[in-house]
C-alpha atoms as a PDB file:
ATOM      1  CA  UNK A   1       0.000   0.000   0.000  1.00  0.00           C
ATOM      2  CA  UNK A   2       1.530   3.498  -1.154  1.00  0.00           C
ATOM      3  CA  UNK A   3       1.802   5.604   2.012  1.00  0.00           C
ATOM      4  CA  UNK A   4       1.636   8.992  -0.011  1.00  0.00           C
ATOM      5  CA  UNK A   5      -1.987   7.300  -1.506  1.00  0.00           C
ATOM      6  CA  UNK A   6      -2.540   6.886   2.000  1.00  0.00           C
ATOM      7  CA  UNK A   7      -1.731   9.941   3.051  1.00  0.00           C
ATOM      8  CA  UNK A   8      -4.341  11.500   0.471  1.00  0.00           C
ATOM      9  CA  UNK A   9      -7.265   9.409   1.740  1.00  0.00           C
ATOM     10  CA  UNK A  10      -6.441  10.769   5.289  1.00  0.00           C
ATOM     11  CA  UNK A  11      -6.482  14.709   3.774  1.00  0.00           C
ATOM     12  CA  UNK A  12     -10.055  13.843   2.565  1.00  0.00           C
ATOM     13  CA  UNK A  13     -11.466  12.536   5.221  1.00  0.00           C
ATOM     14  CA  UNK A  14      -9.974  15.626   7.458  1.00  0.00           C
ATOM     15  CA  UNK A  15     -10.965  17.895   5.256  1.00  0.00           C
ATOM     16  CA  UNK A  16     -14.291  16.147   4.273  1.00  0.00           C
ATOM     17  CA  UNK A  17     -14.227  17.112   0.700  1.00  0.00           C
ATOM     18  CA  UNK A  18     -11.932  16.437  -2.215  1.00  0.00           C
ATOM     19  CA  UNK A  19     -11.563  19.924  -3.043  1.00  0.00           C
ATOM     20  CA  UNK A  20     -10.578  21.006   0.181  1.00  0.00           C
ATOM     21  CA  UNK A  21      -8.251  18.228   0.603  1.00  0.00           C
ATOM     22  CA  UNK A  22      -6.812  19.091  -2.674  1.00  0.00           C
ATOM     23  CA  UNK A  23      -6.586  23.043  -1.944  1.00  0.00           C
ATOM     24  CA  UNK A  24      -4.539  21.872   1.227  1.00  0.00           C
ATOM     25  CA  UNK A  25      -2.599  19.668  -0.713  1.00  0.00           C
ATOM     26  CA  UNK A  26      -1.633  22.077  -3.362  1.00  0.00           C
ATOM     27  CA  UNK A  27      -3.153  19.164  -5.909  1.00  0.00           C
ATOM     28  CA  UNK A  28      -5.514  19.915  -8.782  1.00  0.00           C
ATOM     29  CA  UNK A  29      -8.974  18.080  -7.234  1.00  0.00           C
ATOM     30  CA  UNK A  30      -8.636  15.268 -10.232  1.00  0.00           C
ATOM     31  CA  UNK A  31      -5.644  14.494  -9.530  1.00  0.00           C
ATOM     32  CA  UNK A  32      -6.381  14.140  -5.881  1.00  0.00           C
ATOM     33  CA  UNK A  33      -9.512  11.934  -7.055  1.00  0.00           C
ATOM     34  CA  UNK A  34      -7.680   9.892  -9.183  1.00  0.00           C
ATOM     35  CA  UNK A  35      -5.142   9.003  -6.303  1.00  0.00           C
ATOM     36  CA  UNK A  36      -8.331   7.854  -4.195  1.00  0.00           C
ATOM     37  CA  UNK A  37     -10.007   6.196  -7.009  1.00  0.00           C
ATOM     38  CA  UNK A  38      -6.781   4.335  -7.168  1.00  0.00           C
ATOM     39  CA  UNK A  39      -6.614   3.449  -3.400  1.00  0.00           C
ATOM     40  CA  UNK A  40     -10.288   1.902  -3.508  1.00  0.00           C
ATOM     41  CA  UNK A  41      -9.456   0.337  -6.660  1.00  0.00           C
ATOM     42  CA  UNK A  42      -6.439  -1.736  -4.882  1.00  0.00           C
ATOM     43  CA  UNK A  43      -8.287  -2.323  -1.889  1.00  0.00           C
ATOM     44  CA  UNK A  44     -11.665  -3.207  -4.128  1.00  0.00           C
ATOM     45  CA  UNK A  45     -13.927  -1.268  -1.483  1.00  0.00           C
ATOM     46  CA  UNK A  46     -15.316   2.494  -2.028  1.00  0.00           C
ATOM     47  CA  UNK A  47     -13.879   4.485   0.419  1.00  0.00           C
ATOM     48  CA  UNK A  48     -16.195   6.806  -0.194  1.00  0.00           C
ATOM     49  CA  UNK A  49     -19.433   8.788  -0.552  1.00  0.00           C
ATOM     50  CA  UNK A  50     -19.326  11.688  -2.734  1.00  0.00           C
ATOM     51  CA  UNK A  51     -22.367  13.831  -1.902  1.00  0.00           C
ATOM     52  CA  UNK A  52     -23.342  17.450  -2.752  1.00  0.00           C
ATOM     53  CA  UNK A  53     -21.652  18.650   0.261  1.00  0.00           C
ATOM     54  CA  UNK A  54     -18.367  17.235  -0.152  1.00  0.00           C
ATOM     55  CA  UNK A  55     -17.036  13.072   0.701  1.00  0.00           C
ATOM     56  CA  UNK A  56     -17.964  10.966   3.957  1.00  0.00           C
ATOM     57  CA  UNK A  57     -16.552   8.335   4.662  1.00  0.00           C
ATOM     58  CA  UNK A  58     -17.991   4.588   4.639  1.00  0.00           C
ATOM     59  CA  UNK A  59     -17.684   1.899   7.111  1.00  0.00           C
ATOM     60  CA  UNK A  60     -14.407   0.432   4.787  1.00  0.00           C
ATOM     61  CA  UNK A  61     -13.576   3.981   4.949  1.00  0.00           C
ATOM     62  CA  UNK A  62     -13.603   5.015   8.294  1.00  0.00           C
ATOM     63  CA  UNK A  63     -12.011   1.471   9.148  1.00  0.00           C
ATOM     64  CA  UNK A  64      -9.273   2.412   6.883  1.00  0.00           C
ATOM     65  CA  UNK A  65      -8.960   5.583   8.388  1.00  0.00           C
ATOM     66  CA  UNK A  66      -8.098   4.265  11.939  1.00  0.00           C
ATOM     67  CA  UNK A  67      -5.453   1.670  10.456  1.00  0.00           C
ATOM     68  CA  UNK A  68      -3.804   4.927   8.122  1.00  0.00           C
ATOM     69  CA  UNK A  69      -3.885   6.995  11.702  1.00  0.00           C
ATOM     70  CA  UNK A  70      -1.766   3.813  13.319  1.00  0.00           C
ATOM     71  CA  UNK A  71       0.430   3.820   9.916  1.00  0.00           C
ATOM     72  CA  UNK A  72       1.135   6.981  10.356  1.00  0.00           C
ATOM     73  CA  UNK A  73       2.201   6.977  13.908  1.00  0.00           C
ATOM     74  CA  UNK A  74       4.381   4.222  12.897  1.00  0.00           C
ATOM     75  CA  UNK A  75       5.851   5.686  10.097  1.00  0.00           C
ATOM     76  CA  UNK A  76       6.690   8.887  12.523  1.00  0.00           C
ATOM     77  CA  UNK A  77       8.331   7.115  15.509  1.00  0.00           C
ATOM     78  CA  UNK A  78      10.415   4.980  12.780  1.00  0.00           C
ATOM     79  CA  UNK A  79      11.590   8.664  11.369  1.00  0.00           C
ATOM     80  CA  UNK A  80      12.065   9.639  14.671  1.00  0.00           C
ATOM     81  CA  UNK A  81      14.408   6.581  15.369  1.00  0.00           C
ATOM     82  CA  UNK A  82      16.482   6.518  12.402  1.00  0.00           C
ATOM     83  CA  UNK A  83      17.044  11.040  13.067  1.00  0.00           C
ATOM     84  CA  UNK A  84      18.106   9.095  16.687  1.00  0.00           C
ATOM     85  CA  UNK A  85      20.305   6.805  14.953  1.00  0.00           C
ATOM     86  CA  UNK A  86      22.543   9.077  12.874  1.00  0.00           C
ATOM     87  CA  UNK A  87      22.544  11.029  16.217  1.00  0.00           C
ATOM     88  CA  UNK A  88      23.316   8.189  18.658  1.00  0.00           C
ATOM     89  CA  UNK A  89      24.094   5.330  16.531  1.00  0.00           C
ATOM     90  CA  UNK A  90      23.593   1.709  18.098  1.00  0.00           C
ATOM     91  CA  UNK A  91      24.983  -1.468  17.348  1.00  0.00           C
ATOM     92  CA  UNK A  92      27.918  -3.482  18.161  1.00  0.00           C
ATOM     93  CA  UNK A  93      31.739  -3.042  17.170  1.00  0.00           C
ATOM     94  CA  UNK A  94      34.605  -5.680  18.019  1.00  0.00           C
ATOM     95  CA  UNK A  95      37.988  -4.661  18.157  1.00  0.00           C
ATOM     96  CA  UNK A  96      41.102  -6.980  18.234  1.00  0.00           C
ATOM     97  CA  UNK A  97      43.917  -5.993  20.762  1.00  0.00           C
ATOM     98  CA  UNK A  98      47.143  -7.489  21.865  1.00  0.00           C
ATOM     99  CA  UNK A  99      46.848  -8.166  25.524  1.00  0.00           C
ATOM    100  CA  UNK A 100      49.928  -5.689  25.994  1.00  0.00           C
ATOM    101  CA  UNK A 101      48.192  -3.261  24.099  1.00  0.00           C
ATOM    102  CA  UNK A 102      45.190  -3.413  25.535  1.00  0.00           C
ATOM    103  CA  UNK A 103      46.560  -2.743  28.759  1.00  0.00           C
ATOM    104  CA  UNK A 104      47.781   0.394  27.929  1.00  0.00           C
ATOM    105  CA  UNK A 105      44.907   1.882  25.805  1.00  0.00           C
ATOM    106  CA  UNK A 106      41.598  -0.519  26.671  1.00  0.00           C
ATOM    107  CA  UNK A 107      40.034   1.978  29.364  1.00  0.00           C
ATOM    108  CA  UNK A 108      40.870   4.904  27.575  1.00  0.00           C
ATOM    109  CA  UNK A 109      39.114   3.377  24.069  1.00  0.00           C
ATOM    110  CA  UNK A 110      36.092   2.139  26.398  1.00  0.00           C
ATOM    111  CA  UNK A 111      35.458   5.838  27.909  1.00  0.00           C
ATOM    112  CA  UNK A 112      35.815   7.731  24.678  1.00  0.00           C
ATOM    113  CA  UNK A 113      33.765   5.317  22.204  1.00  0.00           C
ATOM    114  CA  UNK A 114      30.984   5.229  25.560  1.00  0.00           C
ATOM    115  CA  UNK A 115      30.943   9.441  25.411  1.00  0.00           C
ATOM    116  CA  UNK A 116      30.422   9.412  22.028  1.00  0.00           C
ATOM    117  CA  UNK A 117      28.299   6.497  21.405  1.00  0.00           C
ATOM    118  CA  UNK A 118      26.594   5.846  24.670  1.00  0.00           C
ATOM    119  CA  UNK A 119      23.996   3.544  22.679  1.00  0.00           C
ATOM    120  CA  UNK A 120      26.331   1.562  20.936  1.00  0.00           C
ATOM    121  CA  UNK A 121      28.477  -1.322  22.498  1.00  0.00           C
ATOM    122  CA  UNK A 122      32.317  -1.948  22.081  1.00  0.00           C
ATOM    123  CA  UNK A 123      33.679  -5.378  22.521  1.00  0.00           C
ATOM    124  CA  UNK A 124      37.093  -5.815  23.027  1.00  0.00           C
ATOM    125  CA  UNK A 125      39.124  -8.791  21.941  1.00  0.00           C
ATOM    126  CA  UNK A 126      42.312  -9.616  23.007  1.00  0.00           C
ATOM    127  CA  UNK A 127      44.927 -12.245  21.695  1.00  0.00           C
ATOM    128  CA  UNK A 128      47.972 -12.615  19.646  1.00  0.00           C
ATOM    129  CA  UNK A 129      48.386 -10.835  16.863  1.00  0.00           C
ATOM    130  CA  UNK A 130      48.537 -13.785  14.635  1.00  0.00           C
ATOM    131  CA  UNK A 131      45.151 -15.167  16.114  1.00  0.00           C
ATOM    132  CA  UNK A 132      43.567 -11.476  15.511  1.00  0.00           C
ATOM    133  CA  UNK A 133      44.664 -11.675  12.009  1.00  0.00           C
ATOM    134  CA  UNK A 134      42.470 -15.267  11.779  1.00  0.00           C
ATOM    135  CA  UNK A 135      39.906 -13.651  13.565  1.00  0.00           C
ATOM    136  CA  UNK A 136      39.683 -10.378  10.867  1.00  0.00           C
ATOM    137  CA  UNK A 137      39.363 -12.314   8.159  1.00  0.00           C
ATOM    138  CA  UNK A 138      36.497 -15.105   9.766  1.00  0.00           C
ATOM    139  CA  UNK A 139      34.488 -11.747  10.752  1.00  0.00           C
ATOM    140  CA  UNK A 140      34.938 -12.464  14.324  1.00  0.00           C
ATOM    141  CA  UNK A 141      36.213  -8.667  15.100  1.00  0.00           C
ATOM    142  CA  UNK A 142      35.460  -5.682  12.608  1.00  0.00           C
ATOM    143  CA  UNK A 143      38.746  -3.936  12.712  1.00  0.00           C
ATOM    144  CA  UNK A 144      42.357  -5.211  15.076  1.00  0.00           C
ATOM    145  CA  UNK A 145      45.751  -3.558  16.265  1.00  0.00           C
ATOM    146  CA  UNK A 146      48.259  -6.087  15.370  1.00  0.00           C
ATOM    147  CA  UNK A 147      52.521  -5.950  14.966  1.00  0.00           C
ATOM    148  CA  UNK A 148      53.622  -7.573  11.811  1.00  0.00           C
ATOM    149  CA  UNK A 149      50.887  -9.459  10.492  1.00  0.00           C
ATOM    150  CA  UNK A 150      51.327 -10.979   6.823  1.00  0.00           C
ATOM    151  CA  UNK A 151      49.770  -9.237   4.013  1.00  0.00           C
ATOM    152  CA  UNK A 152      46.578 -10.289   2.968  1.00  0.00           C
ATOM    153  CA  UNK A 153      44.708  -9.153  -0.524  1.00  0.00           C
ATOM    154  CA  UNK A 154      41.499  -9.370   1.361  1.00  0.00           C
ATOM    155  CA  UNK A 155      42.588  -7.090   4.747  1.00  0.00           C
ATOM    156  CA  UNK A 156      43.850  -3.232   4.283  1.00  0.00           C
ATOM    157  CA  UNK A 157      46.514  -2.259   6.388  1.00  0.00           C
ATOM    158  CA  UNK A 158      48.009   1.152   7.365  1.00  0.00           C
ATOM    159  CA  UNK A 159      51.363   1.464   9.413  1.00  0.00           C
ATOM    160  CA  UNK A 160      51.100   3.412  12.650  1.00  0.00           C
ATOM    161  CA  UNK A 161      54.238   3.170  14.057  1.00  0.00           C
ATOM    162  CA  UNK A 162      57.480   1.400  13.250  1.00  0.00           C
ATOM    163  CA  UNK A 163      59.298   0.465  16.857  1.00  0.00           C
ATOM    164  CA  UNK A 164      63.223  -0.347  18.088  1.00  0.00           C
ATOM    165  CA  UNK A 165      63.580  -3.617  19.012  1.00  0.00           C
ATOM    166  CA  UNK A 166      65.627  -3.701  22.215  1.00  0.00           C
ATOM    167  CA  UNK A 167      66.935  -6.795  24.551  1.00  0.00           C
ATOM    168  CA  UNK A 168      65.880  -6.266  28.457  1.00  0.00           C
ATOM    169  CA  UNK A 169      67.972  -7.994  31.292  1.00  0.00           C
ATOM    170  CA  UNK A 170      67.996  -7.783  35.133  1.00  0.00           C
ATOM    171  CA  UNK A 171      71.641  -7.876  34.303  1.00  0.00           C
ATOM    172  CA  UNK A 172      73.913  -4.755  33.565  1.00  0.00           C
ATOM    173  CA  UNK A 173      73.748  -4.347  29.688  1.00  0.00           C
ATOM    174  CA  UNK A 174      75.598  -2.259  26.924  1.00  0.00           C
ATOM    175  CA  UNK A 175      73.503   0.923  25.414  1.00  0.00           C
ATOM    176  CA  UNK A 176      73.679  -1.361  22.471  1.00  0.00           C
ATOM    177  CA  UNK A 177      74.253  -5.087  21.802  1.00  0.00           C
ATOM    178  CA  UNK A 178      75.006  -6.737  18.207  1.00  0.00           C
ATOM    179  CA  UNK A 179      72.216  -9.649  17.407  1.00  0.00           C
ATOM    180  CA  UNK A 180      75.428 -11.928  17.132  1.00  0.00           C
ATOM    181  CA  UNK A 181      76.345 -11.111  20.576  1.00  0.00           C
ATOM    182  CA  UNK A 182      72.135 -11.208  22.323  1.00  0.00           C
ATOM    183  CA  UNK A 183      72.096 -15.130  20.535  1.00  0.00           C
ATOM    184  CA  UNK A 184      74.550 -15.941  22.988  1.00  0.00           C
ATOM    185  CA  UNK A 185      72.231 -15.216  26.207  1.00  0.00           C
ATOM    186  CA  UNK A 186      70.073 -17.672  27.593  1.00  0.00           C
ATOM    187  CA  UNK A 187      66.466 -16.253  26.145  1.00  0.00           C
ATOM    188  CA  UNK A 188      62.766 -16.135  27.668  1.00  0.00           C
ATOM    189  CA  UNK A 189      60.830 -15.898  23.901  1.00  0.00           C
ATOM    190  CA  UNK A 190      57.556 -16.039  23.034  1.00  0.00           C
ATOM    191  CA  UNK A 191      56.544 -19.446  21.230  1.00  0.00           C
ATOM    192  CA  UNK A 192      55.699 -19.376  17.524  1.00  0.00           C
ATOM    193  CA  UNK A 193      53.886 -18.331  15.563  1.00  0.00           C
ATOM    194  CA  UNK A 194      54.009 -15.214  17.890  1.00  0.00           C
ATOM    195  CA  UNK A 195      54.601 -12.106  15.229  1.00  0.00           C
ATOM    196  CA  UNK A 196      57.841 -11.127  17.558  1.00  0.00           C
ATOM    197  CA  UNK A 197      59.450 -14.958  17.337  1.00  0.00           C
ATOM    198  CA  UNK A 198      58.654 -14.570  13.395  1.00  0.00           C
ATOM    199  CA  UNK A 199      60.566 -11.190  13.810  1.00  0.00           C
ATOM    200  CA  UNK A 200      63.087 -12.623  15.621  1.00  0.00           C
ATOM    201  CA  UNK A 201      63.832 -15.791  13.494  1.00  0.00           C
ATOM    202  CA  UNK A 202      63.325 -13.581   9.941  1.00  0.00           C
ATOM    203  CA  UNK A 203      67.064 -11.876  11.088  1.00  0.00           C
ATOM    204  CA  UNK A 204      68.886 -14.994  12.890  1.00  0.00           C
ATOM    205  CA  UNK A 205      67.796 -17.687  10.133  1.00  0.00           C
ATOM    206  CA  UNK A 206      69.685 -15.990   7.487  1.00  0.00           C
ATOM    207  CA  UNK A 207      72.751 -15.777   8.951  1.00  0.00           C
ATOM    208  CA  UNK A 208      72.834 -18.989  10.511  1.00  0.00           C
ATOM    209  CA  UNK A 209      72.411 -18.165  13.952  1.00  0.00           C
ATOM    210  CA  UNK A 210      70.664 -20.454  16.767  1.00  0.00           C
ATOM    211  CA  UNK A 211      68.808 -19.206  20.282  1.00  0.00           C
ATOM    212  CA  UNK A 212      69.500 -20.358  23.460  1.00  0.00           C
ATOM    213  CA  UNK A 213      66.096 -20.752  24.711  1.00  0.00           C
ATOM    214  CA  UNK A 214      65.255 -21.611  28.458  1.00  0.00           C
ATOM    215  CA  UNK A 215      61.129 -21.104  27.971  1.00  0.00           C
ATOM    216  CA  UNK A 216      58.475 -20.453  25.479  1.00  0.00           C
ATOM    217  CA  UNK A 217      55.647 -18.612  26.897  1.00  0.00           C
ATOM    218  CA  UNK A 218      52.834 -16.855  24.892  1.00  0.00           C
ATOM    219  CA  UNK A 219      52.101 -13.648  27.001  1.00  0.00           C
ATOM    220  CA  UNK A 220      54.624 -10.870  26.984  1.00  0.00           C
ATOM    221  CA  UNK A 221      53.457 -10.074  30.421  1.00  0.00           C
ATOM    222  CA  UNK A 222      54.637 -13.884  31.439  1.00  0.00           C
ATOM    223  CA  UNK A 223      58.085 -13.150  29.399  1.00  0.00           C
ATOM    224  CA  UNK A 224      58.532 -10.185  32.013  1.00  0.00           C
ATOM    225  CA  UNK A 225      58.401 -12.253  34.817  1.00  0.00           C
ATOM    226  CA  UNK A 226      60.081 -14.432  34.353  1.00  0.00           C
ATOM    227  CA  UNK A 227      62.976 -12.272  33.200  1.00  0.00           C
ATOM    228  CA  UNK A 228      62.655 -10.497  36.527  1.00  0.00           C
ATOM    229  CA  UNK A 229      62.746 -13.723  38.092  1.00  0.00           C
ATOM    230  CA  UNK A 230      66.148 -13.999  36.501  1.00  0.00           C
ATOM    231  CA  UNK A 231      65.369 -17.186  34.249  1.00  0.00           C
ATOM    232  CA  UNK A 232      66.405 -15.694  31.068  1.00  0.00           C
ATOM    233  CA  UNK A 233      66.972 -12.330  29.138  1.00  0.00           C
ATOM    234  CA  UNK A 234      64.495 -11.333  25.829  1.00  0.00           C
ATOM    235  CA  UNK A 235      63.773  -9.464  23.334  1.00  0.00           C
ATOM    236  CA  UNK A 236      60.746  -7.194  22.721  1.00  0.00           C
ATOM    237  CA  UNK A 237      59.641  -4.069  21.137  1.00  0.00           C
ATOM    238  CA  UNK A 238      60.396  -0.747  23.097  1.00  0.00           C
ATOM    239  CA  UNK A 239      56.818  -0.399  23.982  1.00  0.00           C
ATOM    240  CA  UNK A 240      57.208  -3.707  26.048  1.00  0.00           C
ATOM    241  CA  UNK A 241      58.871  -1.983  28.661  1.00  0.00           C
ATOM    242  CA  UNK A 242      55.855  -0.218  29.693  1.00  0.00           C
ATOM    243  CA  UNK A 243      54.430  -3.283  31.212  1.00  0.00           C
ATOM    244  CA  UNK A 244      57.646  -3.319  33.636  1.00  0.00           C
ATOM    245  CA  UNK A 245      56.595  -3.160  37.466  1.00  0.00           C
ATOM    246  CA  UNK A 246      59.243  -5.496  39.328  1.00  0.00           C
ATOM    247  CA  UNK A 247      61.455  -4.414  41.939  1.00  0.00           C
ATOM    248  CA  UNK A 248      64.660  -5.541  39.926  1.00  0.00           C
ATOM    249  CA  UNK A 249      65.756  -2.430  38.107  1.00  0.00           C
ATOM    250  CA  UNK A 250      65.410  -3.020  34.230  1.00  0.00           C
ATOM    251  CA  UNK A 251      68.416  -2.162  31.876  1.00  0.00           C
ATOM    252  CA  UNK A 252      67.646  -2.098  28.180  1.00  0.00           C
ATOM    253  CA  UNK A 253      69.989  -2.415  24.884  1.00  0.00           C
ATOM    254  CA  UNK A 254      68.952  -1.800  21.393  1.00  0.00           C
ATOM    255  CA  UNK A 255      69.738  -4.019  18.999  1.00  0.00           C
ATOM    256  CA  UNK A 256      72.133  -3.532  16.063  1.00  0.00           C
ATOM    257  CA  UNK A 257      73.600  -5.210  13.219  1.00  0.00           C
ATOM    258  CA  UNK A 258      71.078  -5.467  12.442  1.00  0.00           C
ATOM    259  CA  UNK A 259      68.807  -2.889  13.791  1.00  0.00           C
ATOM    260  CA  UNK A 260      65.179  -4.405  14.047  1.00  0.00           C
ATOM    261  CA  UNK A 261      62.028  -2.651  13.940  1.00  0.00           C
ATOM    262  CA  UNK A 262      58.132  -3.902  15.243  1.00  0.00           C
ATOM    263  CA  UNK A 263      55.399  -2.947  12.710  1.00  0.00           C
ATOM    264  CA  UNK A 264      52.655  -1.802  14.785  1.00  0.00           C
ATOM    265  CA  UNK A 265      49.763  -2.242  12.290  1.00  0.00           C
ATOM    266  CA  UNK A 266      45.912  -1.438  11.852  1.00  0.00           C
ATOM    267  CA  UNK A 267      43.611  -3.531   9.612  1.00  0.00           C
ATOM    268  CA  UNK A 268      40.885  -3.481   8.865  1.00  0.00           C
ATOM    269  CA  UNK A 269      38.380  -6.630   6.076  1.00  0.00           C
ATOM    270  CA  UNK A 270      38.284  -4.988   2.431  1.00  0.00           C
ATOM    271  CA  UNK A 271      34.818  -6.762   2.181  1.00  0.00           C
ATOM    272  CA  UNK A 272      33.011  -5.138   5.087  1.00  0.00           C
ATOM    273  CA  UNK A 273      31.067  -1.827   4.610  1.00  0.00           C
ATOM    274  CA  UNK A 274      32.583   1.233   6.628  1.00  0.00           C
ATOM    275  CA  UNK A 275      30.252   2.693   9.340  1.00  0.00           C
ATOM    276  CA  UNK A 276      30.080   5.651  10.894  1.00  0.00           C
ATOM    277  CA  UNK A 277      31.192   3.486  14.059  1.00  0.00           C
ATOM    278  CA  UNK A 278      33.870   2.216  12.459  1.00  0.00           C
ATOM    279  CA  UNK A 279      35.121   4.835  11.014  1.00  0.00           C
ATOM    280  CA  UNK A 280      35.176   6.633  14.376  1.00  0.00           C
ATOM    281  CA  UNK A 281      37.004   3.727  16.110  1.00  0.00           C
ATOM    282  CA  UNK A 282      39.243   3.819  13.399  1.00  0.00           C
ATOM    283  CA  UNK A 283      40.634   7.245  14.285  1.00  0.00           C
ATOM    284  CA  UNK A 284      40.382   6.951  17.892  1.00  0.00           C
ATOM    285  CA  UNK A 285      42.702   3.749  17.781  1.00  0.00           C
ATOM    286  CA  UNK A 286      44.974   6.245  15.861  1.00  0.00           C
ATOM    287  CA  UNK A 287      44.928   8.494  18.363  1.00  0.00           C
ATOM    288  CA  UNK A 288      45.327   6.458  21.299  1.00  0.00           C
ATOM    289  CA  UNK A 289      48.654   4.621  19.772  1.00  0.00           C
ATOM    290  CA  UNK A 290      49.833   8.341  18.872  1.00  0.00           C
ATOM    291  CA  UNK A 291      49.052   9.385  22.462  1.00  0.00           C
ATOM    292  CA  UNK A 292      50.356   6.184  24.229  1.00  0.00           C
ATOM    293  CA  UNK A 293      52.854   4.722  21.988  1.00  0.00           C
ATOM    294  CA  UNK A 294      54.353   7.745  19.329  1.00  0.00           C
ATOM    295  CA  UNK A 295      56.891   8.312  22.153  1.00  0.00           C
ATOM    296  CA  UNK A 296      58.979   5.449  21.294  1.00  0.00           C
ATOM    297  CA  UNK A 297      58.590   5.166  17.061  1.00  0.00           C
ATOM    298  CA  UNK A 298      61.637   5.210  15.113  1.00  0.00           C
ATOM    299  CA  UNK A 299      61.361   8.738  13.478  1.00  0.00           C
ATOM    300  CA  UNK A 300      61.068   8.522   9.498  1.00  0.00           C
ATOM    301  CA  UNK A 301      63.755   9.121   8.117  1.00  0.00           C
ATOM    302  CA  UNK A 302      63.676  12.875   6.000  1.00  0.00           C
ATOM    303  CA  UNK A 303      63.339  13.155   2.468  1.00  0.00           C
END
């Protein structure tokens, strides 16, 4: 049923004549007829009674009338809702995290996506980076922070910070050490496929070099302890310092020959739609690495 036809037969009935209905309207009166000619015709029911004193409605008719009235109401509150909408979206965004990362920036994100979209709902995901990556491109979270994933055709990917790698010791340490010379130490590393071991393993491979490992673990946070617990030294990006809250005093070397660098990545599916919630956690995941993390980026270089 054509809610503008509808919206005609109500006029009439106001009005109780066509012409008046069509004066209000700012319709010639046979085109107005014609409209409500067309209305009974779908409906096969006259609507109806034209008398010398303008239209009344019959029993279909004033029926009608009371379901057009409910239409109408309907029709408003669902205007109303969508104005509310573009206002206040709702819905529900997912956002992968590193667990390292997320303990720096996860309260922050939560408080400034609730302010602006108090009828929306974040969920936060946390995991490896190489699980996020699986979990982007199954659907399972609409956009992820992640350090080195591997390219994808179906996942776009922007750079937001490149970081030092640097090897952390209870132990007294150069300002720098040589990768030749960290190979050497007895290592706490995280267990593959963890996008640092991949790091790791993409610069001592090629030159033939083996690790001395004393533990795997899978949480940087579980690397730090035990490292403070004096099991083993590692290697992480500068950022993983943060995390630091021991009573041993920490001393950190960057690494040369080669210097290594941590990708700190955002991604986001090529397939999915942008939103305007998604586009909005899109920047504030910008801003919350520049404001957290920027601190410790190798500069780029000058051209």
């Amino acid at each position: 049923m054509d809610l503008t036809r509808l919206r005609y037969f109500s006029a009439v009935a106001q009005a109780g004549s066509f012409s008046r209905a069509a004066a209000a309207l700012h319709l010639s009166q046979p085109a107005l007829s014609r409209q409500v000619l067309l209305l009974e015709t779908e409906l096969c029911q006259r609507l109806f009674e034209r008398t010398g004193r303008g239209a009344q409605l019959t029993e279909s008719g004033a029926a009608l009338l009371e379901h057009a009235n409910g239409i109408f109401a309907l029709a408003a509150h669902a205007q109303s809702d969508m104005a509310e909408r573009l206002r206040s979206p709702r819905g529900r965004i997912s956002i992968g995290l590193p667990p390292r990362v997320a303990h720096v920036i996860a309260a922050d994100l939560v408080l400034a996506f609730r302010q602006e979209f108090p009828d929306a709902t974040l969920s936060i995901e946390e995991n490896l980076s190489f699980r996020l990556r699986e979990w982007l491109l199954a659907g399972r979270v609409d956009l992820a922070l992640m350090f080195d994933p591997p390219p994808s055709p179906q996942l776009m990917t922007e750079t937001l910070l490149r970081e030092p790698m640097v090897f952390i010791s209870t132990q007294p340490l150069p300002a720098k050490i040589r990768l030749s010379q960290l190979v050497q130490r007895e290592l706490v590393v995280a267990r593959s496929p963890n996008a640092l071991r991949s790091l790791l393993e993409a610069h001592t491979a090629p030159r033939g070099l083996s690790l001395r490992l004393v533990a795997e673990v899978d949480s940087v946070q579980t690397v730090l302890s035990l490292v403070a617990r004096g099991v083993g030294d590692t290697l992480l990006p500068l950022s993983g310092t943060i995390g630091w809250n021991y009573p041993h005093p920490l001393h950190v070397a960057h690494v040369v020959a080669p210097a290594m660098r941590n990708n700190f990545v955002l991604a986001v599916p090529r397939a999915k739609p942008a939103t305007r919630l998604t586009r909005f956690v899109e920047q504030l995941l910008k801003d919350m690495v520049a404001r957290h993390f920027s601190a410790l980026a190798v500069p780029r270089k000058s051209t």
